[in-house]
C-alpha atoms as a PDB file:
ATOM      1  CA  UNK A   1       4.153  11.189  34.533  1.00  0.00           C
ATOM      2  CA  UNK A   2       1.594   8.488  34.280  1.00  0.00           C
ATOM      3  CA  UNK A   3      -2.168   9.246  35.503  1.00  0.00           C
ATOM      4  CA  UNK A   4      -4.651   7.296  36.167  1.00  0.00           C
ATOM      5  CA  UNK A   5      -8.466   7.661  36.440  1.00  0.00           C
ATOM      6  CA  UNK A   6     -11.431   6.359  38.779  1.00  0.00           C
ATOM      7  CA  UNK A   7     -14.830   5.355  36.422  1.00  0.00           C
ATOM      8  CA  UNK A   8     -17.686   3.211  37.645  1.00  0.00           C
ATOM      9  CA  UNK A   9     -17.892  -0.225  35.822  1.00  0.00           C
ATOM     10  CA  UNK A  10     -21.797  -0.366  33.515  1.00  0.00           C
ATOM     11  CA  UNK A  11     -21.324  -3.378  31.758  1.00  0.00           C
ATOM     12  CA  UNK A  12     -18.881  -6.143  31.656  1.00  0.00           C
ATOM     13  CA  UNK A  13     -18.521  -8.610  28.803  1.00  0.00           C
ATOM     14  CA  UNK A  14     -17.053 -12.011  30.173  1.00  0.00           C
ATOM     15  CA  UNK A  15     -16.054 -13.206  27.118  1.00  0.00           C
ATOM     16  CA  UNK A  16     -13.592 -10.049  26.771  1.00  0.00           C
ATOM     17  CA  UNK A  17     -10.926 -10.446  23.859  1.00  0.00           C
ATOM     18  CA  UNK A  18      -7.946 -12.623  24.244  1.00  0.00           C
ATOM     19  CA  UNK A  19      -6.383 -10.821  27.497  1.00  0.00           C
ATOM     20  CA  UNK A  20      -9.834 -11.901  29.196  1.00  0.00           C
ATOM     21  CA  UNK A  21     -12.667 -10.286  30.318  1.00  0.00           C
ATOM     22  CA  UNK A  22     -13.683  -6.425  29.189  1.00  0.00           C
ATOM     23  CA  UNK A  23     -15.807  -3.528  30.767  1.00  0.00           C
ATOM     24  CA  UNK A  24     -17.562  -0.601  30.120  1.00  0.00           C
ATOM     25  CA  UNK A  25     -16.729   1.995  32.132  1.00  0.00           C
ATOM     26  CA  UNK A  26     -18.331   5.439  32.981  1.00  0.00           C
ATOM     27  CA  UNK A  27     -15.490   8.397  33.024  1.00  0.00           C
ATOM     28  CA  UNK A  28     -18.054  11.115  34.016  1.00  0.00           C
ATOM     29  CA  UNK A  29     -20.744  10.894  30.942  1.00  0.00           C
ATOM     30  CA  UNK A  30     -17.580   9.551  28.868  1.00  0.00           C
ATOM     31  CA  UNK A  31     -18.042   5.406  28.071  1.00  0.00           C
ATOM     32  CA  UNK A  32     -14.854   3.993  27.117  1.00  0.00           C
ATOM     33  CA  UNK A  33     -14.170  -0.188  27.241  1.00  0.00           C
ATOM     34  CA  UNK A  34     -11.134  -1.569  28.981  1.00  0.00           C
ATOM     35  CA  UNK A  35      -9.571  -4.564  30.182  1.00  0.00           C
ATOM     36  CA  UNK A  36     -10.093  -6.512  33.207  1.00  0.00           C
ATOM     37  CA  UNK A  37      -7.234  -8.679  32.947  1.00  0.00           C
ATOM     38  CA  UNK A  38      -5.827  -8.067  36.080  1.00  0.00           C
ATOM     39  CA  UNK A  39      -9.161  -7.726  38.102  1.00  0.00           C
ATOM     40  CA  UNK A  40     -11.689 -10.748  36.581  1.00  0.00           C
ATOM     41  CA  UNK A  41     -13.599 -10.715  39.724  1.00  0.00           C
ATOM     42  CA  UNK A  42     -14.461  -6.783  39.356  1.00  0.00           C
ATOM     43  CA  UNK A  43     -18.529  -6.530  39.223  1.00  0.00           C
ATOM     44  CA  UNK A  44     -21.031  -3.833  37.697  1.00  0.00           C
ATOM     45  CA  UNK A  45     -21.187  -0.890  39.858  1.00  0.00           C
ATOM     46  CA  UNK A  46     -17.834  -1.285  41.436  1.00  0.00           C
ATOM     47  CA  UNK A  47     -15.447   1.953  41.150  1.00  0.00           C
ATOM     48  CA  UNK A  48     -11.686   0.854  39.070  1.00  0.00           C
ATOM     49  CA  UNK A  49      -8.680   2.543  38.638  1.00  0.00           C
ATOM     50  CA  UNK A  50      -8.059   2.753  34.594  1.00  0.00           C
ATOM     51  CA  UNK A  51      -4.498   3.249  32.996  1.00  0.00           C
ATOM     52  CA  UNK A  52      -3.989   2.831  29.425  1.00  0.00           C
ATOM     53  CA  UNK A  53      -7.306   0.805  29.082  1.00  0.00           C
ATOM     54  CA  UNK A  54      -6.979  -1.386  31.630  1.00  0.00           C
ATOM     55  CA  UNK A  55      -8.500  -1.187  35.205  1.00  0.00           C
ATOM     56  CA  UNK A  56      -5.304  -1.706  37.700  1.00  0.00           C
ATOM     57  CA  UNK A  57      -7.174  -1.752  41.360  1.00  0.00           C
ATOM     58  CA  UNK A  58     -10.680  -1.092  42.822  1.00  0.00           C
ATOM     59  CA  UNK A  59     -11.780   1.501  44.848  1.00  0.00           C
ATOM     60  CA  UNK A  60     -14.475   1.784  47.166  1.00  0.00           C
ATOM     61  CA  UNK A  61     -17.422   4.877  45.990  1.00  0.00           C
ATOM     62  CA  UNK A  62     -16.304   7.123  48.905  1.00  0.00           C
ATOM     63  CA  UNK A  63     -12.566   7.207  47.398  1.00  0.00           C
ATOM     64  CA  UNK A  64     -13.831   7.616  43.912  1.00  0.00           C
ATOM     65  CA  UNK A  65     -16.358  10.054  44.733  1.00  0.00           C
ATOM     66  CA  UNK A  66     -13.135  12.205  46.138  1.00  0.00           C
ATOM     67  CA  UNK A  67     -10.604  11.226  43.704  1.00  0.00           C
ATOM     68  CA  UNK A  68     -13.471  12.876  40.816  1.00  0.00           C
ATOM     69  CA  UNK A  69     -14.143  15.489  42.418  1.00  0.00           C
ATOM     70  CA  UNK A  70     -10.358  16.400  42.651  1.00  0.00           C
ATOM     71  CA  UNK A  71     -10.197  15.697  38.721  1.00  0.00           C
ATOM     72  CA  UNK A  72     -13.122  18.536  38.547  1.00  0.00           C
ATOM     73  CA  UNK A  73     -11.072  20.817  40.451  1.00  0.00           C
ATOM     74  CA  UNK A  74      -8.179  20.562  38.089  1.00  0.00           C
ATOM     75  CA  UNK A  75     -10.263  20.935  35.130  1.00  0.00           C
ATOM     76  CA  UNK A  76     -11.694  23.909  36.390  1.00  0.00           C
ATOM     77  CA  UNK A  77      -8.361  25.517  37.298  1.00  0.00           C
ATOM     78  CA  UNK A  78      -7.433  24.493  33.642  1.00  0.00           C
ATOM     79  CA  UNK A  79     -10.335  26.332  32.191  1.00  0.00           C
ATOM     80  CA  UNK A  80      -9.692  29.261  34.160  1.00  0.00           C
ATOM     81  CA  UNK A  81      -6.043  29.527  33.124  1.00  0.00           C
ATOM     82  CA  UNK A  82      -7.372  29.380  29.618  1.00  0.00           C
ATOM     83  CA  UNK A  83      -9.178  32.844  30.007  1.00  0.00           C
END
């Protein structure tokens, strides 16, 4: 199974590496860079979908604000399986 997870573009470097342009993106506190080969046009402060470091489709804040809060959910069920 594949997942893939909403984070809220802070930076974008144009110059990128040689699959074009990267981003930093905001996972909930955790930075991580990715591609934006297949989205060039994506802007700071938009919302991307990230799979294996590179952002496949943008979302609007709404959807990401509901997709993350799902992710929380999980985690918490996760923790309390743990105990």
């Amino acid at each position: 199974m594949c997942l893939a997870m909403p984070g809220k573009v802070v930076t974008i470097n144009k110059e990128g590496n040689s699959l074009g342009p990267t981003a930093k993106v905001d996972f909930g506190g955790a930075i991580k860079e990715i591609s934006l080969a297949c989205l060039p046009e994506t802007q700071v402060g938009d919302y991307v979908i990230v799979h294996v470091g590179m952002a496949l489709s943008r979302l609007d804040e709404e959807e990401a604000r509901k997709s993350l809060e799902l992710w929380n959910e999980l985690n918490l069920l996760n923790a309390e399986e743990k105990v």
